[in-house]
N, C-alpha and C. Protein backbone atom coordinates (compact mmCIF):
# COMPACT_ATOMS: atom_id res chain seq x y z
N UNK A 1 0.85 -1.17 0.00
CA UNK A 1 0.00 0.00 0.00
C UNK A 1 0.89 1.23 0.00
N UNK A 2 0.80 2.31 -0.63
CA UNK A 2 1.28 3.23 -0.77
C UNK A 2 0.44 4.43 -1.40
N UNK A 3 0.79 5.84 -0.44
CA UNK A 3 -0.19 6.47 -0.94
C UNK A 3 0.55 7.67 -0.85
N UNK A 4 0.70 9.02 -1.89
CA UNK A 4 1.47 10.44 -1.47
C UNK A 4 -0.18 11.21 -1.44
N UNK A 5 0.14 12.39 -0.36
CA UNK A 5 -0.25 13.45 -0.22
C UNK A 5 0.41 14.81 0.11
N UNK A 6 -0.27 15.34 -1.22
CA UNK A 6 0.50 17.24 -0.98
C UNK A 6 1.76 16.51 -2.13
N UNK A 7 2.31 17.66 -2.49
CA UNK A 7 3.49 18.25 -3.24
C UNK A 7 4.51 18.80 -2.65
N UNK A 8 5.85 18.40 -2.49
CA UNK A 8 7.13 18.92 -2.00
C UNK A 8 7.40 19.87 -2.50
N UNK A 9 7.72 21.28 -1.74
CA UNK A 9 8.39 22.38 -2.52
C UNK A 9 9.01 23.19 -1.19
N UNK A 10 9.22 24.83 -1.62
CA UNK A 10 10.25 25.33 -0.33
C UNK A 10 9.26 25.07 0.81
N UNK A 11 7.54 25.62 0.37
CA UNK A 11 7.02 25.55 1.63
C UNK A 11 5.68 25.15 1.50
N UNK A 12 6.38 23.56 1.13
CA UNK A 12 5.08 22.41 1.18
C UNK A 12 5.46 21.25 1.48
N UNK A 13 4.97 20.51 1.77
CA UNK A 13 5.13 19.19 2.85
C UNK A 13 4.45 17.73 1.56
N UNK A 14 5.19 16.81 1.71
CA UNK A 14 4.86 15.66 0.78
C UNK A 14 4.93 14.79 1.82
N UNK A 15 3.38 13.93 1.84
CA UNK A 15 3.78 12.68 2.89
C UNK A 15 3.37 11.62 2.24
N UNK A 16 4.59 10.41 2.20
CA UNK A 16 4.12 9.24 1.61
C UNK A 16 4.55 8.08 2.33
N UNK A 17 2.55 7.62 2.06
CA UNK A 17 2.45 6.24 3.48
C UNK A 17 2.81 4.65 2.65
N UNK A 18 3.29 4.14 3.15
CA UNK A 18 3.77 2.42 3.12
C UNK A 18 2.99 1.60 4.20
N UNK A 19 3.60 0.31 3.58
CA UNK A 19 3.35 -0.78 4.66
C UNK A 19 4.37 -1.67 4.57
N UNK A 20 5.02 -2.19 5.65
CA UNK A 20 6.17 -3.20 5.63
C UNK A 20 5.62 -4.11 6.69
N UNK A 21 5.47 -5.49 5.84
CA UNK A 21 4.72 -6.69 7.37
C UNK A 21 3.63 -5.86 8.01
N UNK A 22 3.25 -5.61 9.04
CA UNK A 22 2.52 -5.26 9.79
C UNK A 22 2.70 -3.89 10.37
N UNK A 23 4.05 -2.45 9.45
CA UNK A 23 4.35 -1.45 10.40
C UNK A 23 3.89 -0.54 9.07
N UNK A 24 2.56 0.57 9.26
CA UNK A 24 3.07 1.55 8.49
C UNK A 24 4.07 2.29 8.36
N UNK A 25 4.43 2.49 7.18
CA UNK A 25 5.62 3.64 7.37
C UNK A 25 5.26 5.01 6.54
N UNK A 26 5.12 6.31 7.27
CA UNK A 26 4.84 7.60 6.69
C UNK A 26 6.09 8.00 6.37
N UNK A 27 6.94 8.58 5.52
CA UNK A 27 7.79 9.82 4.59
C UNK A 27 7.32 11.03 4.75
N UNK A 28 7.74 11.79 5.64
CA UNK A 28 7.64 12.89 5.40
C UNK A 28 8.92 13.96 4.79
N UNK A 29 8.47 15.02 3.99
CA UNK A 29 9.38 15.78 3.37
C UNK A 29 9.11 17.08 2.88
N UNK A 30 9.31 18.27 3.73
CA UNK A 30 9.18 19.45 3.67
C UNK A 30 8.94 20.15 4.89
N UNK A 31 8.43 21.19 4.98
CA UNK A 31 8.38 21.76 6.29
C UNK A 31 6.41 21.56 7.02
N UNK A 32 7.18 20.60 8.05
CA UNK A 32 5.68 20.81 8.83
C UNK A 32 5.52 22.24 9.66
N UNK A 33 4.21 22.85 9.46
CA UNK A 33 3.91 24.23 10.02
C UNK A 33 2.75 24.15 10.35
N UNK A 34 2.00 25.19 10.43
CA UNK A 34 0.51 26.19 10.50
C UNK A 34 -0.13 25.64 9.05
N UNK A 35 0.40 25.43 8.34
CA UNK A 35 0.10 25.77 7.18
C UNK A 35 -0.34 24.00 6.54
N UNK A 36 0.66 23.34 6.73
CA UNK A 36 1.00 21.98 6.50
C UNK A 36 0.32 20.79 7.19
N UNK A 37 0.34 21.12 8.66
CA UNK A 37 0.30 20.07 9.85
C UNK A 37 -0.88 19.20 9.70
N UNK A 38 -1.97 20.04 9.25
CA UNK A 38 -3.27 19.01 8.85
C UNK A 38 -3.53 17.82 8.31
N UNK A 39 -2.46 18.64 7.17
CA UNK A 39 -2.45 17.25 5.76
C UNK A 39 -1.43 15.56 6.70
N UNK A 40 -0.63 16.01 7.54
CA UNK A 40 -0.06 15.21 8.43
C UNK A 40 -0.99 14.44 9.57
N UNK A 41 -1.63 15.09 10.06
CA UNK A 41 -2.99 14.82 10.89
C UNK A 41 -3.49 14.05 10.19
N UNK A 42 -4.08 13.78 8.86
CA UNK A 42 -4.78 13.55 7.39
C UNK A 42 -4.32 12.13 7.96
N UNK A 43 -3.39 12.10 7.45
CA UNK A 43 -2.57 10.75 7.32
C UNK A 43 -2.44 10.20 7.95
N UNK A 44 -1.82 10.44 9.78
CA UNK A 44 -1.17 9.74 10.79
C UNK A 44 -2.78 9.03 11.46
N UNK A 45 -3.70 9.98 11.60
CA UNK A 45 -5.12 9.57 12.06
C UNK A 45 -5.33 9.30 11.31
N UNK A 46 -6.01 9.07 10.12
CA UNK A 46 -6.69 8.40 8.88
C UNK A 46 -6.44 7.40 8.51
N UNK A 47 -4.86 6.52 9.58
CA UNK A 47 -4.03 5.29 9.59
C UNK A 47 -5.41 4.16 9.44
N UNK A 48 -5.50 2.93 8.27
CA UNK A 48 -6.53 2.00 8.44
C UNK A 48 -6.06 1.45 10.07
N UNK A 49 -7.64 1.23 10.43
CA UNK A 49 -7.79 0.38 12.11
C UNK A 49 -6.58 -0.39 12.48
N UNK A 50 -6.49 -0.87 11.48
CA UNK A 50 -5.14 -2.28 11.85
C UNK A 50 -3.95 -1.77 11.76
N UNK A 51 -3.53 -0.26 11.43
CA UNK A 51 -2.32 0.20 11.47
C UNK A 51 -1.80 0.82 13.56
N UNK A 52 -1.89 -0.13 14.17
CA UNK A 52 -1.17 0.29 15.30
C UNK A 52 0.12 -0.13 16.09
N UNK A 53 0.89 0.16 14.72
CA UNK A 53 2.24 0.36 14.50
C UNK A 53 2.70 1.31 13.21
N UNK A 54 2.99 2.52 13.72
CA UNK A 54 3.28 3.31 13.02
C UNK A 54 4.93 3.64 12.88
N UNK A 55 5.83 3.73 12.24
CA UNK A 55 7.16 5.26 12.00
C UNK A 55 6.81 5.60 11.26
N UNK A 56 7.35 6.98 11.43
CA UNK A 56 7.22 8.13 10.79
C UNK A 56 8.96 8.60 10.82
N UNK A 57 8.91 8.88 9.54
CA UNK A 57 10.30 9.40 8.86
C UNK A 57 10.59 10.89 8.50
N UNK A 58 11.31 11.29 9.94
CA UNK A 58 11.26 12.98 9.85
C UNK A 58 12.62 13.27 8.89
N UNK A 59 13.09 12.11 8.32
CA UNK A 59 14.80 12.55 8.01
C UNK A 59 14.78 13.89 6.88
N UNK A 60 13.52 13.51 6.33
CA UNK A 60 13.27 15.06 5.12
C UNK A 60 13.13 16.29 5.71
N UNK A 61 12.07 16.51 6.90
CA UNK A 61 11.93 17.13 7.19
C UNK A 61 12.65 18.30 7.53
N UNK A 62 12.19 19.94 6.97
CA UNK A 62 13.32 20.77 6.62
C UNK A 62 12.94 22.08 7.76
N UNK A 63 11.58 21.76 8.65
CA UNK A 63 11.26 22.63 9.65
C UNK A 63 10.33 22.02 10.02
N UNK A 64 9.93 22.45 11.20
CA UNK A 64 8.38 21.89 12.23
C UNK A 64 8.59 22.61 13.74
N UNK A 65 7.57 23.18 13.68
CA UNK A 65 7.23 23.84 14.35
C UNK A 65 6.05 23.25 15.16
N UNK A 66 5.45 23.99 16.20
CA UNK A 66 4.70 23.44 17.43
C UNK A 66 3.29 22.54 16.83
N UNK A 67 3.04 22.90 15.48
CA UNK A 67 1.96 22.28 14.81
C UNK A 67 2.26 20.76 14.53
N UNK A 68 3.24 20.20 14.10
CA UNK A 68 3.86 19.33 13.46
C UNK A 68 3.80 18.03 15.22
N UNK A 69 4.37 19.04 16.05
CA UNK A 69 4.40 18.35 17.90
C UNK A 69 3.42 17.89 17.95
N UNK A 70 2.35 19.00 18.37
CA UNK A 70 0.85 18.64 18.01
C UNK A 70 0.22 17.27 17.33
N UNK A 71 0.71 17.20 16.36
CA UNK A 71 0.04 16.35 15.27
C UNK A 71 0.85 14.71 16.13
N UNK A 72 1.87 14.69 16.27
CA UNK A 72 2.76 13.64 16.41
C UNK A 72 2.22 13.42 17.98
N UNK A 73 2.08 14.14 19.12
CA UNK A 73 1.08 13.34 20.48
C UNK A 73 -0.05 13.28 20.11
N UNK A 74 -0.82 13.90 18.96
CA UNK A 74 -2.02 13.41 19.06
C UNK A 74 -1.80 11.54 18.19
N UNK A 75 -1.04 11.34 17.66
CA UNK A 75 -1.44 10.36 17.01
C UNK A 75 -0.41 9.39 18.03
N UNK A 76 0.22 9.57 18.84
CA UNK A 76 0.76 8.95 19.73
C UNK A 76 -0.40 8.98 20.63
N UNK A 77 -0.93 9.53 21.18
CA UNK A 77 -1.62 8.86 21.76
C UNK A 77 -2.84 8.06 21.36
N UNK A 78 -3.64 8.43 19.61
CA UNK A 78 -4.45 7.23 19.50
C UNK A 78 -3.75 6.08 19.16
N UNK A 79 -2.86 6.10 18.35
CA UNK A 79 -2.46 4.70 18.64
C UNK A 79 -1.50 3.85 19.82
N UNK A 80 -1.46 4.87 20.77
CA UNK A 80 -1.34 3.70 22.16
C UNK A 80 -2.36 3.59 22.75
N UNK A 81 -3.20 3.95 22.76
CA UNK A 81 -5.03 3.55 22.78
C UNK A 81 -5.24 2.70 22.09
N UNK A 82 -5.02 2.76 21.09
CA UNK A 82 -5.63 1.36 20.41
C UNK A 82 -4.69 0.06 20.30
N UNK A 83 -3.36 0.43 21.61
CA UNK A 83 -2.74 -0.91 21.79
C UNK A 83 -1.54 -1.34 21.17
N UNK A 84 -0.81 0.01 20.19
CA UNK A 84 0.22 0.22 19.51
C UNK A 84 1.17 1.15 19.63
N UNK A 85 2.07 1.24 18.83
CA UNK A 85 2.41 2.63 19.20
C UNK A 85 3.58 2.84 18.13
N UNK A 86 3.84 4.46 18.57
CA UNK A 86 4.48 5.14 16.94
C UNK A 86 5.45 5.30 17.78
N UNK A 87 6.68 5.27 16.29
CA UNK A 87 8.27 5.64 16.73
C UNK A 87 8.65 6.80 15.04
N UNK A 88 9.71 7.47 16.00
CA UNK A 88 10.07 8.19 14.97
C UNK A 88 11.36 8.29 14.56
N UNK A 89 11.59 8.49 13.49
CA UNK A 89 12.77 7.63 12.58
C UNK A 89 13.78 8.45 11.86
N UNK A 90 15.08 9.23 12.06
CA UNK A 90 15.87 9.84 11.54
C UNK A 90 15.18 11.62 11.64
N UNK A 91 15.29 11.86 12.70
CA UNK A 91 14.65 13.46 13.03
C UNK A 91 16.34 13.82 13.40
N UNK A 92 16.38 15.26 12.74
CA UNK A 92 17.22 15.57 12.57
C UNK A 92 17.31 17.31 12.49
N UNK A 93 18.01 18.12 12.78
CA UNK A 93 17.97 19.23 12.20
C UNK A 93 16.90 20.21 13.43
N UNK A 94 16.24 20.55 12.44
CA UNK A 94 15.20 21.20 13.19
C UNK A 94 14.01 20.87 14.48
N UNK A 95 13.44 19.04 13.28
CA UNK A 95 12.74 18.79 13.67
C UNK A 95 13.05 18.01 15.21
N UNK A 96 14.18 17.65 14.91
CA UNK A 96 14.84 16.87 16.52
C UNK A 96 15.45 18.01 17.71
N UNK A 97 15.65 18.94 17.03
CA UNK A 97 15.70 20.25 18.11
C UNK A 97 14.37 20.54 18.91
N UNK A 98 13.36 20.62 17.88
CA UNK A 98 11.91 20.75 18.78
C UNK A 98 11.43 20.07 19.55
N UNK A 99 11.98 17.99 19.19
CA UNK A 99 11.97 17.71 19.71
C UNK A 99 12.43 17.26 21.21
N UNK A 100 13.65 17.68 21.35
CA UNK A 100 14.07 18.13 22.49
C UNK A 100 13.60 18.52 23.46
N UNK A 101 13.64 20.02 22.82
CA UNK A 101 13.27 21.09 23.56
C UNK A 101 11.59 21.00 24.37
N UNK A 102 10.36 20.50 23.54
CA UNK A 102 9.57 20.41 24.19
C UNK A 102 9.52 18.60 25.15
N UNK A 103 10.31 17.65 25.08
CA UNK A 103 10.61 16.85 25.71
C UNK A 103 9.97 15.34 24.76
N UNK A 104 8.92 15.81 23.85
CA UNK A 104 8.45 14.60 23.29
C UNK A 104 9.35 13.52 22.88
N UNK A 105 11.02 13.44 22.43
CA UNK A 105 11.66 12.35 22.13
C UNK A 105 11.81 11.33 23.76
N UNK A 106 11.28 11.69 24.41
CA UNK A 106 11.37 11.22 26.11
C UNK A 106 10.10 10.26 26.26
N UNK A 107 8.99 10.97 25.18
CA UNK A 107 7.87 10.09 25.19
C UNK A 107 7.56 9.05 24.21
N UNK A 108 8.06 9.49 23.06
CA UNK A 108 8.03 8.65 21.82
C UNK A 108 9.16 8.31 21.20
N UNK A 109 9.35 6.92 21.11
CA UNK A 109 10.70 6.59 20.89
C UNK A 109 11.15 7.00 19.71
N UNK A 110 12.37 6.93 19.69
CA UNK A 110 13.26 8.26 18.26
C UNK A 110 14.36 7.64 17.93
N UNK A 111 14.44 7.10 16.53
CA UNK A 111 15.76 6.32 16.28
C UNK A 111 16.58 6.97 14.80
N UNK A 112 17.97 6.71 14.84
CA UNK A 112 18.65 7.31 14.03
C UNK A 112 18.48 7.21 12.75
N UNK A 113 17.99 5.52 12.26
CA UNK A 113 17.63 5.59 11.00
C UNK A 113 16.16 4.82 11.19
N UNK A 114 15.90 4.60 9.66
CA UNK A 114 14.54 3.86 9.23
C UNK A 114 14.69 2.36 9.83
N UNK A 115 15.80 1.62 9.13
CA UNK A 115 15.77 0.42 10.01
C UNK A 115 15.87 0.13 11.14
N UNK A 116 16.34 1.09 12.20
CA UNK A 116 16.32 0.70 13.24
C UNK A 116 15.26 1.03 13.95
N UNK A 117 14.07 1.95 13.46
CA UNK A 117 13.20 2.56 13.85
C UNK A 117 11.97 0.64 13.71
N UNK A 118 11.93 0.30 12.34
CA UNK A 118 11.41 -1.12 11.63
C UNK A 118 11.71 -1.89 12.52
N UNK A 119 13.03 -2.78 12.82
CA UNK A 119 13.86 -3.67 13.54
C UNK A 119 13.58 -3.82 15.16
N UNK A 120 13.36 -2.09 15.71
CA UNK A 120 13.10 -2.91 17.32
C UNK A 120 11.58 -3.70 18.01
């Protein structure tokens, strides 16, 4: 299964969803914002029922801001409600600074690359 939404550009966001065995995997690539974060929401919630195992692949990601946070506990927490749970996969740059700073890599596990994000 594979699906893109939105168009990559300086300040637009492309997210494209997979499936490997039993783990979705989202691509994200461009800047999550105000502007963007929805179409991310779109996707991470709009996960079919049986997706509760999610990564998400911030390695594109070229900004994110408090909207993008937002989007990533809300879908952390429905899918550890529904008995699963999301990891996030090569955040880097910006997006792993925010994460920091507001503490979410403390809550949701955060790994250097894609496979190791797949693998644990």
């Amino acid at each position: 299964m594979a699906g893109t939404h939105g168009a990559a550009g300086p300040d637009r966001l492309s997210i494209v969803r997979t499936s490997t065995e039993d783990i979705t995997v989202v691509t994200v690539l461009g800047q999550i914002d105000l502007n963007t974060a929805g179409r991310l929401r779109a996707v991470l919630l709009g996960c079919p029922e049986t997706a509760h195992r999610i990564v998400v692949d911030l390695g594109q990601v070229t900004f994110m801001d408090c909207s993008g946070v937002n989007v990533l506990i809300d879908a952390h927490h429905a899918v550890h409600r529904a008995g699963g749970w999301l990891r996030l996969a090569v955040p880097a740059g910006t997006a792993l600074r925010v994460l920091r700073i507001v503490g979410l890599d403390t809550v949701v596990d955060c790994y250097p690359t894609l496979r190791q994000a797949l693998g644990s």
